[in-house]
Protein backbone atom coordinates (compact mmCIF):
# COMPACT_ATOMS: atom_id res chain seq x y z
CA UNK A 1 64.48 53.00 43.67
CA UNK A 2 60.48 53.38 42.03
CA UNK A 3 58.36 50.78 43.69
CA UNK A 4 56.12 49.20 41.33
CA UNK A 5 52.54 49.23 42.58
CA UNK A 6 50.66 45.73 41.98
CA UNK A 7 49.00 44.94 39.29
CA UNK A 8 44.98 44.77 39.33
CA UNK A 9 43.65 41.52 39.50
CA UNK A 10 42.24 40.34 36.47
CA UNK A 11 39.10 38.17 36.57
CA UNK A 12 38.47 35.34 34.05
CA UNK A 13 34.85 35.79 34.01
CA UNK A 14 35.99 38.59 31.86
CA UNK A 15 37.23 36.81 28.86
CA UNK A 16 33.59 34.69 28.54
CA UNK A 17 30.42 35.90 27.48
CA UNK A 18 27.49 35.09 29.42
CA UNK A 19 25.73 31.98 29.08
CA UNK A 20 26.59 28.53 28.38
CA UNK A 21 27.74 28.52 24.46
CA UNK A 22 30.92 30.37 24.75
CA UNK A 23 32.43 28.59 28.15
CA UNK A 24 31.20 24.88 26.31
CA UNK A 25 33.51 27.10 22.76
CA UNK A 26 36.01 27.82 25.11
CA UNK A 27 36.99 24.33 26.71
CA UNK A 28 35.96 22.37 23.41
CA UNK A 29 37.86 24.48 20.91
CA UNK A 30 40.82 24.06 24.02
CA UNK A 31 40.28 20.06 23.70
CA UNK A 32 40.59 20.43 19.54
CA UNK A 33 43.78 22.73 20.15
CA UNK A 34 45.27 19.64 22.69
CA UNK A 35 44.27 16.76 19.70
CA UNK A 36 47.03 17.97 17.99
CA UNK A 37 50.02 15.43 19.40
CA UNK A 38 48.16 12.43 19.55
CA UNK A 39 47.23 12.62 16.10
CA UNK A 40 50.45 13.82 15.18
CA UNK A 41 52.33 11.14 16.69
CA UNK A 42 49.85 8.74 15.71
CA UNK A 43 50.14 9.98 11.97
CA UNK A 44 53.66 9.07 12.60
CA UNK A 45 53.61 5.58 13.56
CA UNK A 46 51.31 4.79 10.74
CA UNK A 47 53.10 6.48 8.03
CA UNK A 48 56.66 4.94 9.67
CA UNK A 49 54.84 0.92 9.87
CA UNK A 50 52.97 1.27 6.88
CA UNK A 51 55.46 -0.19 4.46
CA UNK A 52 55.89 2.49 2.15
CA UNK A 53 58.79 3.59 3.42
CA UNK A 54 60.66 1.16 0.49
CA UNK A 55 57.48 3.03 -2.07
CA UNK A 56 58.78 6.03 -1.08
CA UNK A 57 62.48 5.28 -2.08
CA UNK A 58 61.58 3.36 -5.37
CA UNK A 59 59.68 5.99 -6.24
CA UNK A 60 62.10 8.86 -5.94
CA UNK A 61 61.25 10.56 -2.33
CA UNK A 62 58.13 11.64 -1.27
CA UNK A 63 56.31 11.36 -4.72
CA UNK A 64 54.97 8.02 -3.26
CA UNK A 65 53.14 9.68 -1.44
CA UNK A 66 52.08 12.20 -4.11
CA UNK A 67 49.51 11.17 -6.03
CA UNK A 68 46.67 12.62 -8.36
CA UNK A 69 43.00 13.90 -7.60
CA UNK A 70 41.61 12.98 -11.27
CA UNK A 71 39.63 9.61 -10.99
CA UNK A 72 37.64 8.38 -7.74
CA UNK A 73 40.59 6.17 -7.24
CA UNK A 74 43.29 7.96 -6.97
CA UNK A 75 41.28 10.01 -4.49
CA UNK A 76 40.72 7.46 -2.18
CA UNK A 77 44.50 6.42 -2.68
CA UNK A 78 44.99 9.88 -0.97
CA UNK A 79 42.53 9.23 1.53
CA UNK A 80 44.52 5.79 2.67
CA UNK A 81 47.58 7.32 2.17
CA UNK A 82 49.78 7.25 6.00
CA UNK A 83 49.97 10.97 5.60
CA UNK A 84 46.24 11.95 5.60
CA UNK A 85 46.33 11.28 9.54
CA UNK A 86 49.37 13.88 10.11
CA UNK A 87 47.34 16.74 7.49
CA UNK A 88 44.22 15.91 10.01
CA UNK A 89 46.25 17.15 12.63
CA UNK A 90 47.83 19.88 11.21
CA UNK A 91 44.22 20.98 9.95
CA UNK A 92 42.71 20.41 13.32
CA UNK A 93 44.74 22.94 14.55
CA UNK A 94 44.47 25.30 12.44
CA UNK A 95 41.11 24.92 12.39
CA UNK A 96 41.28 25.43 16.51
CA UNK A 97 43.11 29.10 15.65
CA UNK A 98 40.32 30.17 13.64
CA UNK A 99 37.72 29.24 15.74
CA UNK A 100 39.72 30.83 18.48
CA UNK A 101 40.37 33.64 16.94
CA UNK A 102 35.70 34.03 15.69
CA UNK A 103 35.06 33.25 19.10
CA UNK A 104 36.96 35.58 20.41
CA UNK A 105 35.87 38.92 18.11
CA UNK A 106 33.02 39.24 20.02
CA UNK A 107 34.18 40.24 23.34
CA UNK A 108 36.01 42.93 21.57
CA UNK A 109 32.74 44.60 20.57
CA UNK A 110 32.16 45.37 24.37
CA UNK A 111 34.76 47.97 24.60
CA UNK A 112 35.72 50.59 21.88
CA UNK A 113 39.24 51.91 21.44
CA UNK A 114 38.92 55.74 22.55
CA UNK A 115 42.04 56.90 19.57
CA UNK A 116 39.87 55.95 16.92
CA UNK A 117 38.05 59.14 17.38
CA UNK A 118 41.01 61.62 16.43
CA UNK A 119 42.58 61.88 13.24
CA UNK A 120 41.04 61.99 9.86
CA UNK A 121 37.74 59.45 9.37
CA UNK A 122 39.80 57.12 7.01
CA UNK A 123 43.03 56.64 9.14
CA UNK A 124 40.07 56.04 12.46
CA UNK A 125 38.85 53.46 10.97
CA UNK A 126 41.95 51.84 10.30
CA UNK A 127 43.25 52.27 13.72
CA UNK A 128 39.80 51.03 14.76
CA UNK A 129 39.70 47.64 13.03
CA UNK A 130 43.47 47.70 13.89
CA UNK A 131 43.01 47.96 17.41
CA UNK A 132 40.15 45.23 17.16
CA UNK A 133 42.26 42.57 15.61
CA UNK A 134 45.32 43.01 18.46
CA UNK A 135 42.40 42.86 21.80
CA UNK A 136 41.19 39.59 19.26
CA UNK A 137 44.19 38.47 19.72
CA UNK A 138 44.83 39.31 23.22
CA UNK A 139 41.38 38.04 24.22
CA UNK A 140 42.19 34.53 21.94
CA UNK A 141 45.41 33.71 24.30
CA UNK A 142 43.31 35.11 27.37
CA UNK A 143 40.66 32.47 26.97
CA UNK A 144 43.55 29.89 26.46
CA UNK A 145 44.78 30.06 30.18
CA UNK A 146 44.16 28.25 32.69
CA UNK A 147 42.40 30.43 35.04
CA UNK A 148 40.33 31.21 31.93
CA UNK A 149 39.28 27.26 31.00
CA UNK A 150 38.66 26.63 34.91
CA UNK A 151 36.05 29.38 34.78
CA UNK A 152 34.27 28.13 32.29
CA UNK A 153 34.28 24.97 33.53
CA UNK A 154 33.18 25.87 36.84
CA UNK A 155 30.38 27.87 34.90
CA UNK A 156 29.29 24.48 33.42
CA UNK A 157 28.91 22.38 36.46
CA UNK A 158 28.99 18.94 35.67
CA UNK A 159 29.70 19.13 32.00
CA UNK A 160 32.54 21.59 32.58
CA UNK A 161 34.65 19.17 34.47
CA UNK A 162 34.12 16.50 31.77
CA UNK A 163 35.43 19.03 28.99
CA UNK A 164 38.29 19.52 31.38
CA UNK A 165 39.32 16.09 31.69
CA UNK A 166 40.30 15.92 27.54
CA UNK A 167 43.52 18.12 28.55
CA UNK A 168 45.15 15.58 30.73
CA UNK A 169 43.82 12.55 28.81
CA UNK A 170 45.03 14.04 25.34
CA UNK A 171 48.48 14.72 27.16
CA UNK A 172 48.94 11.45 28.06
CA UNK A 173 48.34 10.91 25.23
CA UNK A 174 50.65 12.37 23.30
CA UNK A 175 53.38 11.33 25.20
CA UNK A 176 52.51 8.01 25.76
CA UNK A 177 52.37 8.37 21.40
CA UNK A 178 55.60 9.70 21.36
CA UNK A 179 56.76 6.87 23.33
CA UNK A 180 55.17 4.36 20.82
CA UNK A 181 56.28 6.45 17.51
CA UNK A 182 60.20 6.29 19.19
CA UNK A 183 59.62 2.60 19.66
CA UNK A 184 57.94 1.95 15.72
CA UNK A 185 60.98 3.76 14.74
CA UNK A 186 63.64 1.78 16.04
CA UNK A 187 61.47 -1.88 15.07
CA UNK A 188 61.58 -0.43 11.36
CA UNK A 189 64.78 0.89 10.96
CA UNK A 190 66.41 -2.13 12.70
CA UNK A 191 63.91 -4.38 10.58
């Protein structure tokens, strides 16, 4: 039987550049990333209680909720409307991935992929950019781990552990969100 020899230890300080932007990028796009429940589940409750649910079902399904971006009005119905809370969260995420992903690009220009050099010059410079977007992408979930976000906040000192504190707060949270959401449910529908 082939033992397996260990695996090299990989260290975190890796995956950060140096100074103090990208550690604060690192835990703050982290704390974005974690908003998502808690404004999900918040969405929730307010579109649930918000007493459209009867709107909703006079007006055919979820045209209620539809409505038009012609006059200032109808804009700011869509503002108000229980739903914007839920696209916030959605967005915020998404938003998180991007940043994630910008942050992460350059850490990638550190090291340059050695097969990019044989082959014809247009096919190189595909595999190039190829190879850049997968160590992006590798580098992107690096920097979301642990050992990663405790690095960074170590780097930071004081201000580090206060960034850290948003995970278990937002987790809370969520659940404690979910919890409520369950509970607005079952008041409604029993209503």
């Amino acid at each position: 039987m082939k033992r397996l020899l260990p695996a090299p230890k990989l260290d975190p300080q890796l995956a950060l550049r140096p100074g103090r932007f990208d550690p604060i990028a690192v835990l703050v796009v982290w704390c974005m990333r974690k908003a998502f429940f808690p404004l999900f589940w918040l969405g929730m409750i307010f579109a649930t209680t918000s007493g459209r649910v009867e709107d909703i079902d006079a007006a055919g399904g979820i045209n209620g909720y539809v409505t038009g971006f012609r006059t200032v009005g109808e804009v700011v119905a869509a503002l108000l409307s229980p739903l914007v809370v839920i696209f916030a969260a959605f967005g915020l995420r998404f938003l998180a991935a991007g940043l994630s992903l910008l942050l992460a690009y350059p850490l990638t220009r550190w090291s340059s992929p050695t097969d990019h050099a044989h082959g014809r010059r247009s096919r190189s410079r595909t595999r190039m950019w190829s190879d850049r977007w997968h160590l992006t992408q590798a580098y992107r979930s690096l920097r979301a781990t642990w050992a990663v976000r405790r690095a960074a906040a170590q780097r930071l000192g004081d201000l580090g552990r206060r960034l850290e504190l948003c995970t278990p707060v937002l987790r809370w949270a969520g659940f404690m969100l979910l919890v409520a959401y369950f509970v607005a449910a079952i008041i409604v529908v029993s209503a």
